[in-house]
Protein backbone atom coordinates (compact mmCIF):
# COMPACT_ATOMS: atom_id res chain seq x y z
CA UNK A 1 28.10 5.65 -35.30
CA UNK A 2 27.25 3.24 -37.93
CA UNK A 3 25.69 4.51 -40.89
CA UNK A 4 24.88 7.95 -39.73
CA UNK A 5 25.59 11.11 -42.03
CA UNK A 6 28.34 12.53 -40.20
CA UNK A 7 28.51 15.48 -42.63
CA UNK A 8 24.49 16.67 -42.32
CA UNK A 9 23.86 20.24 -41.21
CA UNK A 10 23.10 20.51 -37.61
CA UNK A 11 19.78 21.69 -36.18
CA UNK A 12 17.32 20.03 -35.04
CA UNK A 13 18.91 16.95 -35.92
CA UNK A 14 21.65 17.79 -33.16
CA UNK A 15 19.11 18.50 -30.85
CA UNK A 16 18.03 15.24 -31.72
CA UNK A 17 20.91 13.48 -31.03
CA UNK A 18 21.10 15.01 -28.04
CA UNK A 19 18.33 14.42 -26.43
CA UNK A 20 19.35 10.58 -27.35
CA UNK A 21 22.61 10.53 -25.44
CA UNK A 22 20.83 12.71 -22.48
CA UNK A 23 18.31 9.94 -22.41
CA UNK A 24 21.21 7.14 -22.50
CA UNK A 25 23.23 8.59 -19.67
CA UNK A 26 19.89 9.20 -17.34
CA UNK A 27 18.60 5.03 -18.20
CA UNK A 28 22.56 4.27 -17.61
CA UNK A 29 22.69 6.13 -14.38
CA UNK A 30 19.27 4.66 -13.40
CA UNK A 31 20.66 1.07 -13.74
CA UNK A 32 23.65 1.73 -11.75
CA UNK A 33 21.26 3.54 -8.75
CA UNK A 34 19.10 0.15 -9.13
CA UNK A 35 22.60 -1.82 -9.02
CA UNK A 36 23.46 0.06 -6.00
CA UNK A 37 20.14 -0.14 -4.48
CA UNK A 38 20.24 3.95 -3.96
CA UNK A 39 17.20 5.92 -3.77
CA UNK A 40 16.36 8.56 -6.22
CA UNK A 41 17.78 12.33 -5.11
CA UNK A 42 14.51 14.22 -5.12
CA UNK A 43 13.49 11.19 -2.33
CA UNK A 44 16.45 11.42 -1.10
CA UNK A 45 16.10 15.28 -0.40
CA UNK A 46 12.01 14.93 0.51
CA UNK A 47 13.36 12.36 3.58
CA UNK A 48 16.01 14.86 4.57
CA UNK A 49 13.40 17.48 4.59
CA UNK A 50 10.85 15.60 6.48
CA UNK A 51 13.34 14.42 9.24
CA UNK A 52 14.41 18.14 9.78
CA UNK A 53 10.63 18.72 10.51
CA UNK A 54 10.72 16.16 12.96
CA UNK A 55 12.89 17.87 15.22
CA UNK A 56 10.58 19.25 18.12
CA UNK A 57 12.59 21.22 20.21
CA UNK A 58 15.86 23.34 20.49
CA UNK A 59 19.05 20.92 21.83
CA UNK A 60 22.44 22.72 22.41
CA UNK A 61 25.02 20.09 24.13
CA UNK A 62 28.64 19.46 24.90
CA UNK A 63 30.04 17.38 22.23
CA UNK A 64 33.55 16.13 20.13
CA UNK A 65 35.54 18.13 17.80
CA UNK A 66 33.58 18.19 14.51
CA UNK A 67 34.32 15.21 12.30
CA UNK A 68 36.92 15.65 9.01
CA UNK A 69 35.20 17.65 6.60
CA UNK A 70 35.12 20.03 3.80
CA UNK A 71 33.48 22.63 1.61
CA UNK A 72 31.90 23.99 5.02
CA UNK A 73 31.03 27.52 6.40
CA UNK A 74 33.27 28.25 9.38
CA UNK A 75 32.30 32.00 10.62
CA UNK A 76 33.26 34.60 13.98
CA UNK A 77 30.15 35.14 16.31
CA UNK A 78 29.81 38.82 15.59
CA UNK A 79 29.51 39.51 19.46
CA UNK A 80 31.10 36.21 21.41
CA UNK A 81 34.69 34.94 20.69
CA UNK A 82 33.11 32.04 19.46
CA UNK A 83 33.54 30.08 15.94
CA UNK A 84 30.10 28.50 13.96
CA UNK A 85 30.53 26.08 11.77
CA UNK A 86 27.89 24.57 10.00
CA UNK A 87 27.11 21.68 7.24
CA UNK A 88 29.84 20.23 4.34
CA UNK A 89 31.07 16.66 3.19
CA UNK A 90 33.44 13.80 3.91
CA UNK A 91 34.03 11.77 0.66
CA UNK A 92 36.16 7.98 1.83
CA UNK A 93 36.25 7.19 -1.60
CA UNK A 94 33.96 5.29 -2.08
CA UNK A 95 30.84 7.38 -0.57
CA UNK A 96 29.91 10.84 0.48
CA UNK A 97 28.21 12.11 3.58
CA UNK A 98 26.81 15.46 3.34
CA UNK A 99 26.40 17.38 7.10
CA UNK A 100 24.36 19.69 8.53
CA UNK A 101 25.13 19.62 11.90
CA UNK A 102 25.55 23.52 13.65
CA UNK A 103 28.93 23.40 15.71
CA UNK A 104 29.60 26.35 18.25
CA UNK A 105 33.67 26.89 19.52
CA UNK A 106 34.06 28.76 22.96
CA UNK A 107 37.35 30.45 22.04
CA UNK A 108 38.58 30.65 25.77
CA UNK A 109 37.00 27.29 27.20
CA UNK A 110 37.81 25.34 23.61
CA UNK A 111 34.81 23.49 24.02
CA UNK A 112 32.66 21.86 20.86
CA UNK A 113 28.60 22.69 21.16
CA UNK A 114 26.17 21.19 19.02
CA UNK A 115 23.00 23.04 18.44
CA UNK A 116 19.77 21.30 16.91
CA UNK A 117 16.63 23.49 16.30
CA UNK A 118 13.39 22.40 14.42
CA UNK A 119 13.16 22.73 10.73
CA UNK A 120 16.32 24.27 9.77
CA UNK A 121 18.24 23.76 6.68
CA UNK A 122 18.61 19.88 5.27
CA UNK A 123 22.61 18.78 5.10
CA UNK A 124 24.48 20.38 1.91
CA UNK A 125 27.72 21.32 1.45
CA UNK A 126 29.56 24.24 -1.26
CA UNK A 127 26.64 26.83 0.47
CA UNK A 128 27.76 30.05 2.12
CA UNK A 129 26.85 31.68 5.35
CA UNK A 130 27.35 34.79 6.95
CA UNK A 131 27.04 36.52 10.29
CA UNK A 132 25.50 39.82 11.14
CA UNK A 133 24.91 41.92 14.55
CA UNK A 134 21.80 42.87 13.80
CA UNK A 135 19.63 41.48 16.66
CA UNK A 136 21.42 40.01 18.80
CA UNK A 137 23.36 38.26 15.83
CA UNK A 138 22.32 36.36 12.89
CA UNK A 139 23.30 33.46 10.33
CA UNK A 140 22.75 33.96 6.92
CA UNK A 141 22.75 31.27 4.24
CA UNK A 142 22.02 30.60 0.67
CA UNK A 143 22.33 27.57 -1.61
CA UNK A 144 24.72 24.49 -1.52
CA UNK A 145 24.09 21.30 -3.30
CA UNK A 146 23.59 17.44 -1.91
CA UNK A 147 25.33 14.72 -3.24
CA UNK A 148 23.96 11.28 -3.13
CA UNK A 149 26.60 8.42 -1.61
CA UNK A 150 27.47 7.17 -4.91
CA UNK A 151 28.36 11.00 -6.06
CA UNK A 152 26.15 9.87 -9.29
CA UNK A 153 23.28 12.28 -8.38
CA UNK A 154 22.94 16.08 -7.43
CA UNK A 155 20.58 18.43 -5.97
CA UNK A 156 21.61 22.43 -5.62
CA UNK A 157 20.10 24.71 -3.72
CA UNK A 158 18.61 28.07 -4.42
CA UNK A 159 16.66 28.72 -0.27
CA UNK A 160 18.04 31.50 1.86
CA UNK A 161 17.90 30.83 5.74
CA UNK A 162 18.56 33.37 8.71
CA UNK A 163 19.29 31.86 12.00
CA UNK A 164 18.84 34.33 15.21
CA UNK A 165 21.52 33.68 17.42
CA UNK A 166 19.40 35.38 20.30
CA UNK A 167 16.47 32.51 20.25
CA UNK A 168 18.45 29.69 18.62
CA UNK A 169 15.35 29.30 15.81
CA UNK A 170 16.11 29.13 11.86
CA UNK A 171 13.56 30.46 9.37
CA UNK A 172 13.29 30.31 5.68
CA UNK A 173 13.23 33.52 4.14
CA UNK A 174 10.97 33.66 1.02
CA UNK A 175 11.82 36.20 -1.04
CA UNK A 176 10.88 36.12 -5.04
CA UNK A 177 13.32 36.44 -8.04
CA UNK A 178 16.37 35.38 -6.44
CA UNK A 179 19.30 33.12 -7.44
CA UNK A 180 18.36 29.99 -8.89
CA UNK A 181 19.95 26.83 -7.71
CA UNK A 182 23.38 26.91 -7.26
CA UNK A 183 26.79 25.85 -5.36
CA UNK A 184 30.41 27.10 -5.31
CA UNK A 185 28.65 31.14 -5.35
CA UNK A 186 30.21 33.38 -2.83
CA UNK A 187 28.57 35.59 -0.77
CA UNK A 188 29.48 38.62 1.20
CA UNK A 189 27.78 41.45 3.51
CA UNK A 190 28.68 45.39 3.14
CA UNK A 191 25.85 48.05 4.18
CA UNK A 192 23.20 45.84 5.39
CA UNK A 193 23.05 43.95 2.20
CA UNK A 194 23.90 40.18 1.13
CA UNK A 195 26.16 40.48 -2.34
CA UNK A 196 26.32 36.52 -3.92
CA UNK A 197 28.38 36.00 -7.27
CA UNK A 198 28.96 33.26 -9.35
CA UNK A 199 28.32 29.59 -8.78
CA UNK A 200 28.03 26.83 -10.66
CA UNK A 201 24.77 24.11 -11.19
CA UNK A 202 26.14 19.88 -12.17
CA UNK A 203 23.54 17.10 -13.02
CA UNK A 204 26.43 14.71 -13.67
CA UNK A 205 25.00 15.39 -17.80
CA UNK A 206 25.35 18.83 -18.09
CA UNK A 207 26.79 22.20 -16.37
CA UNK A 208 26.66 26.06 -16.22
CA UNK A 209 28.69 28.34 -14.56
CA UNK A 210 27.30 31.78 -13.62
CA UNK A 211 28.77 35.22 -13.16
CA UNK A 212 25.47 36.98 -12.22
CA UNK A 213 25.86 39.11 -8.91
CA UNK A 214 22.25 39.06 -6.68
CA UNK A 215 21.39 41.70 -3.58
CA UNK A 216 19.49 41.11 -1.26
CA UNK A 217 18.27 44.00 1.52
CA UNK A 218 18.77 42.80 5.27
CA UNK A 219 16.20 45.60 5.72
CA UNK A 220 13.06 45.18 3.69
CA UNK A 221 13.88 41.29 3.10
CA UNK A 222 13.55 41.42 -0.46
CA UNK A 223 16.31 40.41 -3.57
CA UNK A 224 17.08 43.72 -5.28
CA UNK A 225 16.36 44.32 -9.32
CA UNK A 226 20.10 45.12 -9.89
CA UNK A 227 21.29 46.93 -12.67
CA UNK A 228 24.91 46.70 -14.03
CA UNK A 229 26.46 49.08 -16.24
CA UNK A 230 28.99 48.96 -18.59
CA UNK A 231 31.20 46.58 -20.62
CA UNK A 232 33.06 44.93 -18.21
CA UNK A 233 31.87 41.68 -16.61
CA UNK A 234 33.67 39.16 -14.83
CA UNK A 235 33.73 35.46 -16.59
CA UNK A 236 31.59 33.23 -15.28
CA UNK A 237 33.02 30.85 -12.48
CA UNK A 238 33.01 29.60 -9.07
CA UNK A 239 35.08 28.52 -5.69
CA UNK A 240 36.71 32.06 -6.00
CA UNK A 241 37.16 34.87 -3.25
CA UNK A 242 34.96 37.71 -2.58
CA UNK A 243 35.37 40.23 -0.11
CA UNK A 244 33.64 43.73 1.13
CA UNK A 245 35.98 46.86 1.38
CA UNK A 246 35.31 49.49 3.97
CA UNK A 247 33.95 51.70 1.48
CA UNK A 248 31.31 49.58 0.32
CA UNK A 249 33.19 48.25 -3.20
CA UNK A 250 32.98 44.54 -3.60
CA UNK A 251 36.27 42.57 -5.11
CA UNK A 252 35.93 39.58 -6.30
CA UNK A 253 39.16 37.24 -7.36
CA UNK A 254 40.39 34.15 -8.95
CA UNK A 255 38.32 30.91 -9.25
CA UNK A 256 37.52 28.45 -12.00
CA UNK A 257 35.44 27.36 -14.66
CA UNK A 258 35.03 24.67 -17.21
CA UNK A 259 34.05 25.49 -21.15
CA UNK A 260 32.96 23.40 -24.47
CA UNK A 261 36.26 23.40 -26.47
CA UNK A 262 34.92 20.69 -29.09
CA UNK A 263 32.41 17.69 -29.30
CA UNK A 264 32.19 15.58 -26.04
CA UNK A 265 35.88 17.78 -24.99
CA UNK A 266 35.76 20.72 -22.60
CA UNK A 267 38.66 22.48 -20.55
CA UNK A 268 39.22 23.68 -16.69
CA UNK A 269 39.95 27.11 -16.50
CA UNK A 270 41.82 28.33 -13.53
CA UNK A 271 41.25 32.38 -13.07
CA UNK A 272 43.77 34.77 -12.29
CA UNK A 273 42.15 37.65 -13.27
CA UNK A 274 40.13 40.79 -10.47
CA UNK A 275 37.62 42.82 -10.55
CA UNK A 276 35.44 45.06 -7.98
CA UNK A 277 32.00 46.13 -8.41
CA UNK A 278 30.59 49.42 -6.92
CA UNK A 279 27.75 52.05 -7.21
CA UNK A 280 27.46 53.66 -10.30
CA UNK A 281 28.23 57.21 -9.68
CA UNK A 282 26.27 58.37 -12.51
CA UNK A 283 22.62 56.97 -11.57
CA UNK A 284 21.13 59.64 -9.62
CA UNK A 285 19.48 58.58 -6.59
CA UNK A 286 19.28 55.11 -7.44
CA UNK A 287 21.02 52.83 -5.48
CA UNK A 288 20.67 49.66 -7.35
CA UNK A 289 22.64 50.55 -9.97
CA UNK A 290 26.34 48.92 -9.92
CA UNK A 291 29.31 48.39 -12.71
CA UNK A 292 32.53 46.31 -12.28
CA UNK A 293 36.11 47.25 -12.97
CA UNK A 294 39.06 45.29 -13.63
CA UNK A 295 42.14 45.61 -10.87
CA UNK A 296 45.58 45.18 -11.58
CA UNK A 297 46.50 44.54 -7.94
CA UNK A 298 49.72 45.38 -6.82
CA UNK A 299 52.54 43.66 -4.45
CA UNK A 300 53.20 39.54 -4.67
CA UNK A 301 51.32 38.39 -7.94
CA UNK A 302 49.67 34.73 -6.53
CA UNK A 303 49.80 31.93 -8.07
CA UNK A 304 46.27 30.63 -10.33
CA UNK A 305 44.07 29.31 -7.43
CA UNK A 306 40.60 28.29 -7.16
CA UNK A 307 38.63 26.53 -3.50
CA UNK A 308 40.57 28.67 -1.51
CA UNK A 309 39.97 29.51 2.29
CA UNK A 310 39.45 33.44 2.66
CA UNK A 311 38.05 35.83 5.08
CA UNK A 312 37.98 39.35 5.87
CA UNK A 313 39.61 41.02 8.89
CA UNK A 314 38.95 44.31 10.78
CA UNK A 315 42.11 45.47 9.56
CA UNK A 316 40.61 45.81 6.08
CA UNK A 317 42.35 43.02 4.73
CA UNK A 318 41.52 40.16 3.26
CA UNK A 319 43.40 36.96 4.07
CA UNK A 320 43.69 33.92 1.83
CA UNK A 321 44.96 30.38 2.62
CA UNK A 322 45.38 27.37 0.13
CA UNK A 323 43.67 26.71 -3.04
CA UNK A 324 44.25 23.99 -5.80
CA UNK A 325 44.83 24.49 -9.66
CA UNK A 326 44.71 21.77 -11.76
CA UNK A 327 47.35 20.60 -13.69
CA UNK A 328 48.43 18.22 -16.37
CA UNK A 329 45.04 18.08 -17.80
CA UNK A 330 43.84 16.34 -20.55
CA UNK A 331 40.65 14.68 -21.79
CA UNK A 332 41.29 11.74 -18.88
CA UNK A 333 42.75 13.05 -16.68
CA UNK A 334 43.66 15.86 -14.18
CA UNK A 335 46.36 16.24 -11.39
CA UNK A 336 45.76 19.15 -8.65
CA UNK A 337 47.91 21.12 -7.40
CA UNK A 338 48.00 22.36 -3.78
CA UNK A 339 49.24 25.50 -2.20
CA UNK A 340 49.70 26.48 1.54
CA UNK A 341 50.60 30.20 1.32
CA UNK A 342 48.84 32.47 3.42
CA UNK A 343 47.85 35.96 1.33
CA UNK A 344 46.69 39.14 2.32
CA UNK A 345 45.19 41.55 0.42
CA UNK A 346 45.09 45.03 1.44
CA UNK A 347 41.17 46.48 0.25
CA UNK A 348 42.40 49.65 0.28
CA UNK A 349 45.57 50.27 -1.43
CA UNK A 350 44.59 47.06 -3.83
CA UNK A 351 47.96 45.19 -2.85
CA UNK A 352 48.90 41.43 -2.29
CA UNK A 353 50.84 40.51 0.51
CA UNK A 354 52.72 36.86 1.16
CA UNK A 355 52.94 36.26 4.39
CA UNK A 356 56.54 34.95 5.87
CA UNK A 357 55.58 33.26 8.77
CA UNK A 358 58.61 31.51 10.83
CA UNK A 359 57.94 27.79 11.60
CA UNK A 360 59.08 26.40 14.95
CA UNK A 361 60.79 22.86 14.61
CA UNK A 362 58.59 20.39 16.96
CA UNK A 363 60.99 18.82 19.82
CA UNK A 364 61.13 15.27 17.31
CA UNK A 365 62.24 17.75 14.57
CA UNK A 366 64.89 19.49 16.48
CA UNK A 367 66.45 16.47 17.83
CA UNK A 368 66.93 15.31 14.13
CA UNK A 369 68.38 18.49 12.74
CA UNK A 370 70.81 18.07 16.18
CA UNK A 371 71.94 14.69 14.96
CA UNK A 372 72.77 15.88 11.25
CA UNK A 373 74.38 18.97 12.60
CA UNK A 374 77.05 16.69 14.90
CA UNK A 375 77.16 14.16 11.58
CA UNK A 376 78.46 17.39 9.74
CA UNK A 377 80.79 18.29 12.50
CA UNK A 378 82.77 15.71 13.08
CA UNK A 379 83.22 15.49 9.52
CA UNK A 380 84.38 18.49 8.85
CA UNK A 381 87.09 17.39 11.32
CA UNK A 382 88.61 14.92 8.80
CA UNK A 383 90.79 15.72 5.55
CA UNK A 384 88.26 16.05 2.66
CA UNK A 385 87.96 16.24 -0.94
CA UNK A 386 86.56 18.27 -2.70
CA UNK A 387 85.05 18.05 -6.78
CA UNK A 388 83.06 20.07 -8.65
CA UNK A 389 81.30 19.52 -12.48
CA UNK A 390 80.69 23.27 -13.05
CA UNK A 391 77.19 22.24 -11.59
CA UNK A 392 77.64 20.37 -8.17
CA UNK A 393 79.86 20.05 -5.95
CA UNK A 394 80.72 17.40 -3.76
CA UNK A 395 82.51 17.51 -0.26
CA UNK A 396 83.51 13.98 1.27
CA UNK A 397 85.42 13.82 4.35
CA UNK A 398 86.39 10.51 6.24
CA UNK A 399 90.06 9.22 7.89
CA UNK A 400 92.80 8.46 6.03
CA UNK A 401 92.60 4.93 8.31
CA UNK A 402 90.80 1.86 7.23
CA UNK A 403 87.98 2.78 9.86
CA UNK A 404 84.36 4.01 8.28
CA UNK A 405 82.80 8.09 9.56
CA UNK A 406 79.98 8.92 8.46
CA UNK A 407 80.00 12.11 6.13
CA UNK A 408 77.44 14.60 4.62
CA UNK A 409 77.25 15.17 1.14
CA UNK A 410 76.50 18.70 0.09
CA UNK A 411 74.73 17.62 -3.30
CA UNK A 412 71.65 19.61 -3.49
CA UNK A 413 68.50 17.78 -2.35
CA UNK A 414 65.92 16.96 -5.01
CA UNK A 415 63.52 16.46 -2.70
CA UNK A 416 61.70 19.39 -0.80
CA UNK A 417 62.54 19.19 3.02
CA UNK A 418 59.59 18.09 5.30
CA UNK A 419 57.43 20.66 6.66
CA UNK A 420 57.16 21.10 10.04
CA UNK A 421 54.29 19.40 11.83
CA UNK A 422 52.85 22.62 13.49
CA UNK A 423 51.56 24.90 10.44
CA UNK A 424 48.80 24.04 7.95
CA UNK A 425 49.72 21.87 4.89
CA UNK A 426 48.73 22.31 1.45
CA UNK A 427 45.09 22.24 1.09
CA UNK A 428 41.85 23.06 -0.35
CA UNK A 429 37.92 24.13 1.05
CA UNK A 430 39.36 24.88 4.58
CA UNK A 431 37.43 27.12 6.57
CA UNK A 432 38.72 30.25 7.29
CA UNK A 433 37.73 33.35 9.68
CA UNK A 434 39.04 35.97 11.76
CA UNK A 435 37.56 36.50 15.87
CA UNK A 436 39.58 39.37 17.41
CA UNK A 437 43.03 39.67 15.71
CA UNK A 438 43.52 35.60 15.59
CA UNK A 439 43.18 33.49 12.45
CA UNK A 440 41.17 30.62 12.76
CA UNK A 441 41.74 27.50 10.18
CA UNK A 442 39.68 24.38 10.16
CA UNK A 443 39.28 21.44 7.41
CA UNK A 444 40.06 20.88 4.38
CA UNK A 445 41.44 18.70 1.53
CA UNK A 446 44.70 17.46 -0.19
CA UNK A 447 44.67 14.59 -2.75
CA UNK A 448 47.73 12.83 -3.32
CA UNK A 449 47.42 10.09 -6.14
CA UNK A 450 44.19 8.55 -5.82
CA UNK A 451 43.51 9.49 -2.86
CA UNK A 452 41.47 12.10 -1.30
CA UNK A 453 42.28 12.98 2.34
CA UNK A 454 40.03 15.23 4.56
CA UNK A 455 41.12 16.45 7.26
CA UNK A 456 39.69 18.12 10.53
CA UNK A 457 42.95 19.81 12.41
CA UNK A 458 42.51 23.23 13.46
CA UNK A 459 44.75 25.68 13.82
CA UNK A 460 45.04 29.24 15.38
CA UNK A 461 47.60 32.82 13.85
CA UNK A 462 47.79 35.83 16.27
CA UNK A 463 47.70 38.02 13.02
CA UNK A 464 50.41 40.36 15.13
CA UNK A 465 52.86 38.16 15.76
CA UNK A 466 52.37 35.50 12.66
CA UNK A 467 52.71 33.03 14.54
CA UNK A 468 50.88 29.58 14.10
CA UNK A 469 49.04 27.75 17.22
CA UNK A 470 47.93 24.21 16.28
CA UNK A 471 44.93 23.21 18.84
CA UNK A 472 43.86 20.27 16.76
CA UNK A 473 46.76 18.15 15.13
CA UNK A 474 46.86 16.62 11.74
CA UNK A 475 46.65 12.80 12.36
CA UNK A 476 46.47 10.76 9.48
CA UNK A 477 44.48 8.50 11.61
CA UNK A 478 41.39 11.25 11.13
CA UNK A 479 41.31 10.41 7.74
CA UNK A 480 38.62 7.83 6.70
CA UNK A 481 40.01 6.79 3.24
CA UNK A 482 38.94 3.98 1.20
CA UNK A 483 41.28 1.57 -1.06
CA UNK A 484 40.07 4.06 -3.98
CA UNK A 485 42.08 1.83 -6.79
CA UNK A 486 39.79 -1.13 -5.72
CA UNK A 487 36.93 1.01 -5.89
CA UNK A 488 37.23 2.59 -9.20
CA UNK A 489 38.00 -1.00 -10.83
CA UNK A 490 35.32 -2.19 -9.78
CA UNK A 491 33.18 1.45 -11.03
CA UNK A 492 35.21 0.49 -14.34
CA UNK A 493 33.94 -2.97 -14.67
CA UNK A 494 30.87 -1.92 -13.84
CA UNK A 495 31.09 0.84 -16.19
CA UNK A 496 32.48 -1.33 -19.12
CA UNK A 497 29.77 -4.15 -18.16
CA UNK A 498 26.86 -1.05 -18.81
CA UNK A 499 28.56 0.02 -21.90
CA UNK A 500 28.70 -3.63 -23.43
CA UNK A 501 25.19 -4.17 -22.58
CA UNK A 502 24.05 -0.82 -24.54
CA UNK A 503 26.41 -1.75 -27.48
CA UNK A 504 23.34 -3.55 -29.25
CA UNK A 505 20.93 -0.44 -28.33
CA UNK A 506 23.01 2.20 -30.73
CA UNK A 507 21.18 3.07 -33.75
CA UNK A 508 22.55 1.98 -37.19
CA UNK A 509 20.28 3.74 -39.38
């Protein structure tokens, strides 16, 4: 940093500094947007907002099967079998599109609806949404965030919105000292009353994770002064699960987090770790008052996830599918790794369940495993030999005769056999939610090198019988994917082309 005191106390000379490099990044960024010809995000938001005003009446049509997609809200009709699925992103690699398109599935009829009503919430993705039964049904949602096309600008959310089911209309619900502006928060309902945790806020410059927990009453419409008591508070983080018990206690699991470890270096945290909140016994008649607990949950111990797909069944249990933890991480770069276990967690007894579910081999698949079953056959017909290095062993049969058989070697395979075709695969941000006893999974993504596949297959579990229905199949041909090497050379060059140009700017004093 050329002839800067590296050893002067900090103060207000860091604060200095920093507002320096915040003011470097935000004239870098603004010569990329201007390279890219991208508008600024508060315009871009103010033009989302004024085309959602423009919509004059209430549409509801026939339509496709939603589009690939993640980081959604997928939710049961609390009186119809019928799914709602509303808003999230698509990201090809080279841009983003943000939805907030309001999807309705007739369970029995499989058809798609699309419903468009004036004014409702402008596209976002990372929000939540619940559904009630009060009134004939409602939608509840808070929050989200809006990424730009280049992914180089942000805007979170901190509205709350309340669709009625009944007359089709949305409303914003204004309501002071709420949340502030947030994505990746959970949020539940237990006894009339909207519980949202965590959350994180990203400018692309700086970040902050939360582990605040907000009420608000379904009742009097207002956010609740909570009070928590005690010493124990969960860390601060989002994309975890949260989930109501019968009783009323709210557990909260798992997620992740990023901290400052030194100068211009910070670390992903992956959480393991449970807690549940409830009332505070020893408040009197106050009802506000809440402290958490730590759980040691018993049964399976999961692996660290974080993005997972959960949602809570009428069974009292709360079911869990996917999740990604990130691996291999170092200041450049970071690997994920995906899971495709479906968990339940029993609210009541505080137990972890992994469900075995059998897999059915497709007709392609059985033929195949026919094949190698005659190849080991007729093998096993012929004289063989048999050798063995304390570690492996190898069987080879054939004729004693000049003529060539096929034969099966019984080495163990280092690679992991193919999964069948007609459960889930590994994933992260699917939706997930439960309509009468059946399992309903939607969406996602997997990344596998550079590349970022989202996917829209759908799938269906009769929670009774474990057994999975696929109604939507995973075709690669879904996934719009850009060359992403291509793409991030040339966000390199352009990158190292920026950096060169500021080179001369840096002060040498």
């Amino acid at each position: 940093m050329g002839k800067k005191d590296k050893n002067k106390k900090k103060g207000k000379g860091a604060e200095k500094t920093a507002m320096k490099t915040d003011k470097k990044l935000a004239a870098k960024q603004k010569k990329m947007l201007e390279k890219l010809g991208e508008a600024n995000i508060a315009d871009i938001i103010h033009m989302l907002e004024t085309k959602e005003g423009k919509v004059a009446t209430i549409t509801e049509n026939v339509c496709p099967a939603p589009t690939p997609r993640s980081n959604f809200t997928l939710v049961a009709h609390p009186e119809k079998e019928e799914l709602i699925m509303f808003g999230g992103e698509l990201y090809t690699g080279s841009k983003t599109t943000i939805y907030n398109d309001l999807y309705f599935y007739n369970i029995k009829s499989g058809e798609w609806r699309e419903l468009k009503s004036p004014s409702g919430p402008t596209p976002r993705s990372g929000h939540q949404m619940v559904a009630v039964a009060s009134n004939g049904g409602e939608l509840w949602l808070f929050g989200g965030e809006h990424a730009s096309p280049s992914q180089l600008q942000f805007h979170h959310y901190k509205d709350l919105w309340k669709l009625s089911l009944k007359s089709r209309k949305w409303e914003k619900i204004s309501a002071p000292n709420g949340p502030s502006a947030r994505s990746g928060h959970r949020m539940t309902v237990s006894k009339k009353r909207l519980f949202i945790f965590g959350g994180f806020l990203d400018n692309n410059q700086s970040y902050n994770y939360y582990n605040d927990m907000h009420i608000f009453s379904l009742e009097t419409y207002q956010w609740l002064k909570v009070e928590i008591s005690g010493v124990v508070v969960p860390p601060a983080r989002s994309g975890c699960c949260i989930a109501a018990a019968p009783d009323g206690k709210i557990f909260v699991w798992g997620g992740y987090s990023r901290a400052s470890m030194k100068k211009e270096v910070d670390r992903g945290v992956t959480h393991t770790d449970m807690f549940v909140l409830s009332q505070d016994k020893n408040s009197g008649d106050a009802d506000n008052k809440y402290k958490w607990a730590a759980v040691k949950p018993g049964g399976y111990r999961p692996k660290p996830r974080s993005s997972v797909g959960f949602t809570v069944g009428a069974n009292g249990k709360a079911y869990c599918f996917g999740g990604v933890m990130d691996v291999d991480e170092d200041d450049e770069n970071v690997q994920g790794q995906f899971g495709d276990e479906l968990l339940a967690f029993d609210l009541t007894s505080q137990s972890w369940r992994l469900q075995e579910i059998p897999t059915k081999n497709s007709p392609a698949e059985k033929k195949n495993t026919e094949a190698i079953n005659d190849v080991e056959m007729s093998a096993a017909a012929n004289p063989v030999t048999t050798t063995s290095d304390g570690i492996f062993t190898v069987t080879v049969g054939g004729p004693t005769s000049s003529a060539s058989t096929s034969y099966v070697s019984s080495i163990p395979s280092l690679f992991p056999k193919a999964k069948p075709t007609n459960v889930p695969s590994a994933r992260m941000n699917p939706g997930l939610c439960i309509c009468k006893g059946i399992l309903y999974l939607f969406g996602g993504i997997f990344e596998e090198d550079e590349k970022q596949l989202t996917y829209n297959d759908f799938y269906s579990l009769d929670l009774h019988k474990l057994e999975w229905k696929v109604i939507i199949p995973n075709s690669l041909k879904a996934h719009e994917c850009d060359d992403s090497e291509s793409s991030s050379s040339d966000e390199e060059a352009s990158s190292q082309d920026e950096d060169s140009s500021e080179d001369s700017d840096m002060d040498t004093d």
